[in-house]
C-alpha atoms as a PDB file:
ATOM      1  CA  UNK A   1     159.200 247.924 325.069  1.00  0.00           C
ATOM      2  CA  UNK A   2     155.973 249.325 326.774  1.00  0.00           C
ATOM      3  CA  UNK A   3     154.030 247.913 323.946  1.00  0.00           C
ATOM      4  CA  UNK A   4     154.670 244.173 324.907  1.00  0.00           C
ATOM      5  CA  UNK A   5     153.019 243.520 328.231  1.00  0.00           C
ATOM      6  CA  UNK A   6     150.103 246.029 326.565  1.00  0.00           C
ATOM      7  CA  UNK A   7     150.402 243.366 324.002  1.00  0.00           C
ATOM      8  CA  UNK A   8     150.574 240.343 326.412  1.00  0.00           C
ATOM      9  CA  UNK A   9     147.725 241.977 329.179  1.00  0.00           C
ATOM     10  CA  UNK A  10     145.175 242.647 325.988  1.00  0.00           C
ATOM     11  CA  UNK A  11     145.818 238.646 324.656  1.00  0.00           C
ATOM     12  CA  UNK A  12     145.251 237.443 328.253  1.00  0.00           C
ATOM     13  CA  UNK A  13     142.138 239.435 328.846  1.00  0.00           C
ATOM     14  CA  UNK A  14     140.465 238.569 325.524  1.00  0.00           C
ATOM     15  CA  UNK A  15     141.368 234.302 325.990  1.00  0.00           C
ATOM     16  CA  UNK A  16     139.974 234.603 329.141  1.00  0.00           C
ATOM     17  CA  UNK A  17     137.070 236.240 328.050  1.00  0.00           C
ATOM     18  CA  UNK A  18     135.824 232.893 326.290  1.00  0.00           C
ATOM     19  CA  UNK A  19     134.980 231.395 329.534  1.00  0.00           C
ATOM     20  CA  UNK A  20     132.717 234.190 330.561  1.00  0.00           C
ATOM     21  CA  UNK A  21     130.753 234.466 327.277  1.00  0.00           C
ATOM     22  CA  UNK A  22     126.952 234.240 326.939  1.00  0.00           C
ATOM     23  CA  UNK A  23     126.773 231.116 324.845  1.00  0.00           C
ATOM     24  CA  UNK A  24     129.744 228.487 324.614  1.00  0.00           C
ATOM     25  CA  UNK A  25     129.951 225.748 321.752  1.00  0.00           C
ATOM     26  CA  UNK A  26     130.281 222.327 323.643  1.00  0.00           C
ATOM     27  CA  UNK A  27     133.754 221.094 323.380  1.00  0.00           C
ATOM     28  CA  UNK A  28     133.449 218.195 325.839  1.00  0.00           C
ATOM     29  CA  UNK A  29     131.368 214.884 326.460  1.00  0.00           C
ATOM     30  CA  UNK A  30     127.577 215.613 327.611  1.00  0.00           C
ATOM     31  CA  UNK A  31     127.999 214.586 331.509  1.00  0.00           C
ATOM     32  CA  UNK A  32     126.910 211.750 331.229  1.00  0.00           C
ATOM     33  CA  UNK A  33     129.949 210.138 329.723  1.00  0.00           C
ATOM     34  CA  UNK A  34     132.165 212.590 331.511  1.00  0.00           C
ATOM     35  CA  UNK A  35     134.489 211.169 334.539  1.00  0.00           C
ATOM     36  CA  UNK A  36     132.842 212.318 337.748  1.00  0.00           C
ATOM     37  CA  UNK A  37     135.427 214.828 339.645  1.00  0.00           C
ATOM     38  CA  UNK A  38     136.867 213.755 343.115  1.00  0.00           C
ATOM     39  CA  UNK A  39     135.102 215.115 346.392  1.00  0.00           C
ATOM     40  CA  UNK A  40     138.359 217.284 346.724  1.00  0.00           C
ATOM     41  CA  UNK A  41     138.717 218.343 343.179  1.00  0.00           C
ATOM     42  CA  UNK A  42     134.839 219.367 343.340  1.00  0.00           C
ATOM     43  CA  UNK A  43     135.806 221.058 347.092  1.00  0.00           C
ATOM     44  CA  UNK A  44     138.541 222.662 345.070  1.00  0.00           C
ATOM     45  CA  UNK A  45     136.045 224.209 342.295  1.00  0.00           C
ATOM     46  CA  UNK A  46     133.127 225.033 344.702  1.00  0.00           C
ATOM     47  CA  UNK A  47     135.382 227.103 346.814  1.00  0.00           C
ATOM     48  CA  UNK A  48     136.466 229.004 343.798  1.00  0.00           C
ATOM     49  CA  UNK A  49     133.297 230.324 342.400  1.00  0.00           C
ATOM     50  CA  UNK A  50     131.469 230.492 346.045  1.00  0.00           C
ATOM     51  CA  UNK A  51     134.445 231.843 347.530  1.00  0.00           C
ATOM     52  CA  UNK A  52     135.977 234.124 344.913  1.00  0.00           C
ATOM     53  CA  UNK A  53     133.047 235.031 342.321  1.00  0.00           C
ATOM     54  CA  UNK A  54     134.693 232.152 339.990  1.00  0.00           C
ATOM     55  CA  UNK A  55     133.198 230.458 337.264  1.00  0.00           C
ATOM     56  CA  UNK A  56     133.062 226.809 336.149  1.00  0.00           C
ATOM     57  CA  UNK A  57     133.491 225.836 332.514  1.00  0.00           C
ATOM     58  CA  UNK A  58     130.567 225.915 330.435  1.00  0.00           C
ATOM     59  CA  UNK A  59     129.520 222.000 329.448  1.00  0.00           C
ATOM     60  CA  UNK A  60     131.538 220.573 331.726  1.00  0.00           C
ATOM     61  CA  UNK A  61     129.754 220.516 334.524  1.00  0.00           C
ATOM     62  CA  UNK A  62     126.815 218.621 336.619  1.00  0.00           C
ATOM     63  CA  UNK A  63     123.776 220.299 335.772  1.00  0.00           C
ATOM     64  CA  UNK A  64     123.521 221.977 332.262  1.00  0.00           C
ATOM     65  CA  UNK A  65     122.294 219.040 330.861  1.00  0.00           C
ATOM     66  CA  UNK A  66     119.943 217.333 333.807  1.00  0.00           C
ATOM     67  CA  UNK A  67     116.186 217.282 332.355  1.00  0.00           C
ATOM     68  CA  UNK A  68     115.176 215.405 335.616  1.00  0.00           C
ATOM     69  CA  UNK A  69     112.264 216.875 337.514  1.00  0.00           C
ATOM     70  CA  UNK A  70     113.377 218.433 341.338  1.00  0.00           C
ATOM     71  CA  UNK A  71     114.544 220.795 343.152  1.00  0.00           C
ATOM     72  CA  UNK A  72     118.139 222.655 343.337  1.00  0.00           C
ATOM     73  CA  UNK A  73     119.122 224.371 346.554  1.00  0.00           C
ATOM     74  CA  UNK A  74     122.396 226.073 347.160  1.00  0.00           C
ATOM     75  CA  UNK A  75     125.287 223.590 347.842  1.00  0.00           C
ATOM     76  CA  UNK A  76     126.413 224.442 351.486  1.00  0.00           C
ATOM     77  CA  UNK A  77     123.419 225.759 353.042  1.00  0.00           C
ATOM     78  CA  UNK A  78     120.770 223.476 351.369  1.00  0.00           C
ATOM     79  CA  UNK A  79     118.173 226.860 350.970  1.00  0.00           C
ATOM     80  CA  UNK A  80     115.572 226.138 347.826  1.00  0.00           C
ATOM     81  CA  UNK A  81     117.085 228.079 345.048  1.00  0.00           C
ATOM     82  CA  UNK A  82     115.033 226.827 341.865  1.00  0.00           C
ATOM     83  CA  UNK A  83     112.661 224.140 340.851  1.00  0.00           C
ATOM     84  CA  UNK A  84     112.901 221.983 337.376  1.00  0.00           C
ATOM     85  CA  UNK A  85     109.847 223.183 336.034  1.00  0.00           C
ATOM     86  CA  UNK A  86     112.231 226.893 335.367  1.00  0.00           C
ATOM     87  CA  UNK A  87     115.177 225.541 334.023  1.00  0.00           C
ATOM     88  CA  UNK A  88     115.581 225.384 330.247  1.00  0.00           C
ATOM     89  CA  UNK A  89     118.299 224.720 327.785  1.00  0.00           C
ATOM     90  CA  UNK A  90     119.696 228.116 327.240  1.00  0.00           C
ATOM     91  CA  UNK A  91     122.426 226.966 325.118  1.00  0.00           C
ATOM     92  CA  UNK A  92     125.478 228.607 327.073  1.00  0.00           C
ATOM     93  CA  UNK A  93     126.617 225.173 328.860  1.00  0.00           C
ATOM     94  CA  UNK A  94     125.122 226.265 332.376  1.00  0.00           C
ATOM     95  CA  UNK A  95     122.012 225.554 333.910  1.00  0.00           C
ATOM     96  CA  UNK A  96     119.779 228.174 333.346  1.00  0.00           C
ATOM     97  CA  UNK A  97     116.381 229.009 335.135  1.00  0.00           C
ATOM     98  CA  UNK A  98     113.416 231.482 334.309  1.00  0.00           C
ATOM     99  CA  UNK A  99     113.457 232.445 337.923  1.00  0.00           C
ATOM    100  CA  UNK A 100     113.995 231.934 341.621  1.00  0.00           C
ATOM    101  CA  UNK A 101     112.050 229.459 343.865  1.00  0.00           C
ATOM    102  CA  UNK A 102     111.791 232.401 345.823  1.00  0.00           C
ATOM    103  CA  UNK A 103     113.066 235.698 344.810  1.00  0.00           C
ATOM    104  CA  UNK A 104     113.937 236.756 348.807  1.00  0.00           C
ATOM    105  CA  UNK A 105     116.131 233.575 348.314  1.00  0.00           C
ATOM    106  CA  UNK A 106     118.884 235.616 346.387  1.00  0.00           C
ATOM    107  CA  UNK A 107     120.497 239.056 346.414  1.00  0.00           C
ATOM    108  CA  UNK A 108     121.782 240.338 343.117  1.00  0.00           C
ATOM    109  CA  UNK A 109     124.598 243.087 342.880  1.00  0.00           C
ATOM    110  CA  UNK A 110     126.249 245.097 340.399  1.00  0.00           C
ATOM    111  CA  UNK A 111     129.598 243.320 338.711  1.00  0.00           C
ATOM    112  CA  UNK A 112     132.134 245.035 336.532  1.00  0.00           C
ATOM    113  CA  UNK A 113     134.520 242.476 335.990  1.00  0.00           C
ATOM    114  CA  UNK A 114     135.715 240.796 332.747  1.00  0.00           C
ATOM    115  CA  UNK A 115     134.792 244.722 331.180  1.00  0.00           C
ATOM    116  CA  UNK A 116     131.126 244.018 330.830  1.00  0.00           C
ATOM    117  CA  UNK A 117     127.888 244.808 333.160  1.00  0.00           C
ATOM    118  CA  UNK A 118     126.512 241.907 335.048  1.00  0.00           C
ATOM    119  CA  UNK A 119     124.277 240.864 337.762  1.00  0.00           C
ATOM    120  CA  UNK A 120     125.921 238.607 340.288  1.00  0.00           C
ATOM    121  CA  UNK A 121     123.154 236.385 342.058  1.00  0.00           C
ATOM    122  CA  UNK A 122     124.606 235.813 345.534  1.00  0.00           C
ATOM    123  CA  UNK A 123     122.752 233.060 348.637  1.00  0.00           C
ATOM    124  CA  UNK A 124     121.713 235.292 350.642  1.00  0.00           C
ATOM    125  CA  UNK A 125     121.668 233.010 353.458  1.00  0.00           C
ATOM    126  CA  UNK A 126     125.531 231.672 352.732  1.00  0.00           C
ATOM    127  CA  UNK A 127     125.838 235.071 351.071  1.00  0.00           C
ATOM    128  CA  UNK A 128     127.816 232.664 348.150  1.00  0.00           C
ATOM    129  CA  UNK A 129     128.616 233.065 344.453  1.00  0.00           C
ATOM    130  CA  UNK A 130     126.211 231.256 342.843  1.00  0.00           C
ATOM    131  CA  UNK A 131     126.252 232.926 338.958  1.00  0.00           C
ATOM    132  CA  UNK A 132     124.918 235.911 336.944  1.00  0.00           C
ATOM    133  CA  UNK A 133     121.104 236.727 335.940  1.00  0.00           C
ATOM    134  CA  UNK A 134     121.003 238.279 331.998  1.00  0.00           C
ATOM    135  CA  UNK A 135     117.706 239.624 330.092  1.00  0.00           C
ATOM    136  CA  UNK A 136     117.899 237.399 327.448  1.00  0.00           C
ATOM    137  CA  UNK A 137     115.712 235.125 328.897  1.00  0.00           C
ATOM    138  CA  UNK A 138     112.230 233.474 327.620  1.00  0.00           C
ATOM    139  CA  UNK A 139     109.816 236.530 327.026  1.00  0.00           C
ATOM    140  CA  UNK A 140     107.167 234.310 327.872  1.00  0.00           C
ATOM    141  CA  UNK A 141     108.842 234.107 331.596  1.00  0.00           C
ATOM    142  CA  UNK A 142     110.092 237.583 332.224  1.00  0.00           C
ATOM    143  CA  UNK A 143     112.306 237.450 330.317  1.00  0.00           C
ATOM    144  CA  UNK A 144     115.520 236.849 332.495  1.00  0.00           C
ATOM    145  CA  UNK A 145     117.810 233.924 332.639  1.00  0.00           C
ATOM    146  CA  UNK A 146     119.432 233.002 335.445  1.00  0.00           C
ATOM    147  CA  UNK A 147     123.021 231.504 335.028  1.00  0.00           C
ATOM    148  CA  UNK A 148     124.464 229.023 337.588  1.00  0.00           C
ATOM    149  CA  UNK A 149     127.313 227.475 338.614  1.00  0.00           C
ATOM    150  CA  UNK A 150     127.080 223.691 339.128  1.00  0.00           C
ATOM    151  CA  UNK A 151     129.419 223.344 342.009  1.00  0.00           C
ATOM    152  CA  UNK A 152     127.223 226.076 343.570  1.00  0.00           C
ATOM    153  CA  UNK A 153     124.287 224.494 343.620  1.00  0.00           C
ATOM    154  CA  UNK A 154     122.859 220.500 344.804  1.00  0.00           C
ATOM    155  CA  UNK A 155     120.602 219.063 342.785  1.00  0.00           C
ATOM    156  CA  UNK A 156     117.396 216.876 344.800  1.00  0.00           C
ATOM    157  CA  UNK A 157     115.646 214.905 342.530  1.00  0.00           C
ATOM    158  CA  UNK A 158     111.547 214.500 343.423  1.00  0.00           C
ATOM    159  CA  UNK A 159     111.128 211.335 344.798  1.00  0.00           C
ATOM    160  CA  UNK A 160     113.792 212.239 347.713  1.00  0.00           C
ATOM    161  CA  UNK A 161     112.318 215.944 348.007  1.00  0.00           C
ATOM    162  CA  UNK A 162     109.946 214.709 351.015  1.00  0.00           C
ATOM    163  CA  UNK A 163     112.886 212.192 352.747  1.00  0.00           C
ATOM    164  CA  UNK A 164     115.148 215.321 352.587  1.00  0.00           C
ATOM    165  CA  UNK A 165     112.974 218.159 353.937  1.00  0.00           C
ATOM    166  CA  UNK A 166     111.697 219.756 351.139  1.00  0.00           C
ATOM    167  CA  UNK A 167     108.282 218.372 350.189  1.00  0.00           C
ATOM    168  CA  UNK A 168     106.648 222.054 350.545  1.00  0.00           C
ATOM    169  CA  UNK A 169     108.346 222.315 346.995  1.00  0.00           C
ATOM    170  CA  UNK A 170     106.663 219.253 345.466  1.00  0.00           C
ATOM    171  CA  UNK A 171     103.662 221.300 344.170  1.00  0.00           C
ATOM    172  CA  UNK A 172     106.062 223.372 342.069  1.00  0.00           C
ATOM    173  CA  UNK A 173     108.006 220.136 340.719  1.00  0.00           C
ATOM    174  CA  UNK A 174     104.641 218.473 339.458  1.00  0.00           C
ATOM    175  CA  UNK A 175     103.224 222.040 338.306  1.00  0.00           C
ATOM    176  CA  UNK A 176     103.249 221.563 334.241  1.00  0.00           C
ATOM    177  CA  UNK A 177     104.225 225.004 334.299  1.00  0.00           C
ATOM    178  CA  UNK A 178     104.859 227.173 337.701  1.00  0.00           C
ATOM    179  CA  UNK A 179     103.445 229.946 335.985  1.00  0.00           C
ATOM    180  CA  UNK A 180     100.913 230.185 339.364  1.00  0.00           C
ATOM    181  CA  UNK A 181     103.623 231.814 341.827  1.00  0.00           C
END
């Protein structure tokens, strides 16, 4: 009888595992032809992963997909997290960046769940779940890839950077490549 809920605890662990994995196979629409969620439905799913180290599901979400140039800052407090010019199609269904607008901008911590090693990235002005960093980055950057949650972050395309108090980032948007910082 003892072997059943070993049984049932090992399934539930390795399905859930899936969502957590380093690359994903896209299942959905792109995002563009997906329905966009409710204010309270995307309340719902920010509070989650902010709140309670949660993760979205991988290409189904805002930002995986968005090739437009500008800036994304964390979704409550507005701070600059990461600039266009880093983010690149890392194939896991996330938006994925190179590095940090600034690297003071985040704190990263030792996780242990889902029975694997990770970084957490964490605000550190909200102090919020934002994602995970991995090495298996673009050598040419560093090397590091920095996986984020959608709902965690806001996404300020360039021609509103200025209007919205951010045009000390614009340099870094039009920069070919930020390699200068």
């Amino acid at each position: 009888m003892k072997f059943i809920p070993a049984l049932l605890a090992t399934v539930i662990v390795a399905g859930g595992a899936g969502i957590y994995a380093y690359a994903q196979q896209r299942t959905t629409a792109p995002a563009a032809q997906q329905p966009q969620r409710s204010p309270s439905a995307l309340e719902r799913l920010r509070s989650l992963v902010m709140d309670h180290n949660g993760t979205e599901r991988a290409f189904d979400n805002e930002y995986w997909n968005n090739h437009e140039a500008g800036l994304y800052v964390e979704a409550r407090t507005g701070e600059a997290l990461f600039v266009s010019t880093d983010k690149y199609d890392s194939g896991s269904g996330w938006p994925s960046f190179t590095r940090p607008v600034d690297p003071n901008a985040i704190t990263m911590h030792e996780d242990y769940t889902m029975g694997m090693r990770r970084i957490e990235i964490r605000s550190r002005n909200g102090d919020h779940h934002l994602g995970h960093v991995f090495d298996d980055g673009p050598r040419g950057s560093g090397g590091q890839r920095f996986c984020i949650n959608s709902c965690a972050i806001r996404f300020i395309p360039r021609a509103q950077m200025q209007a919205e108090g951010y045009g000390q980032y614009l340099a870094l948007v039009d920069s070919a490549q930020s390699t200068t910082r």
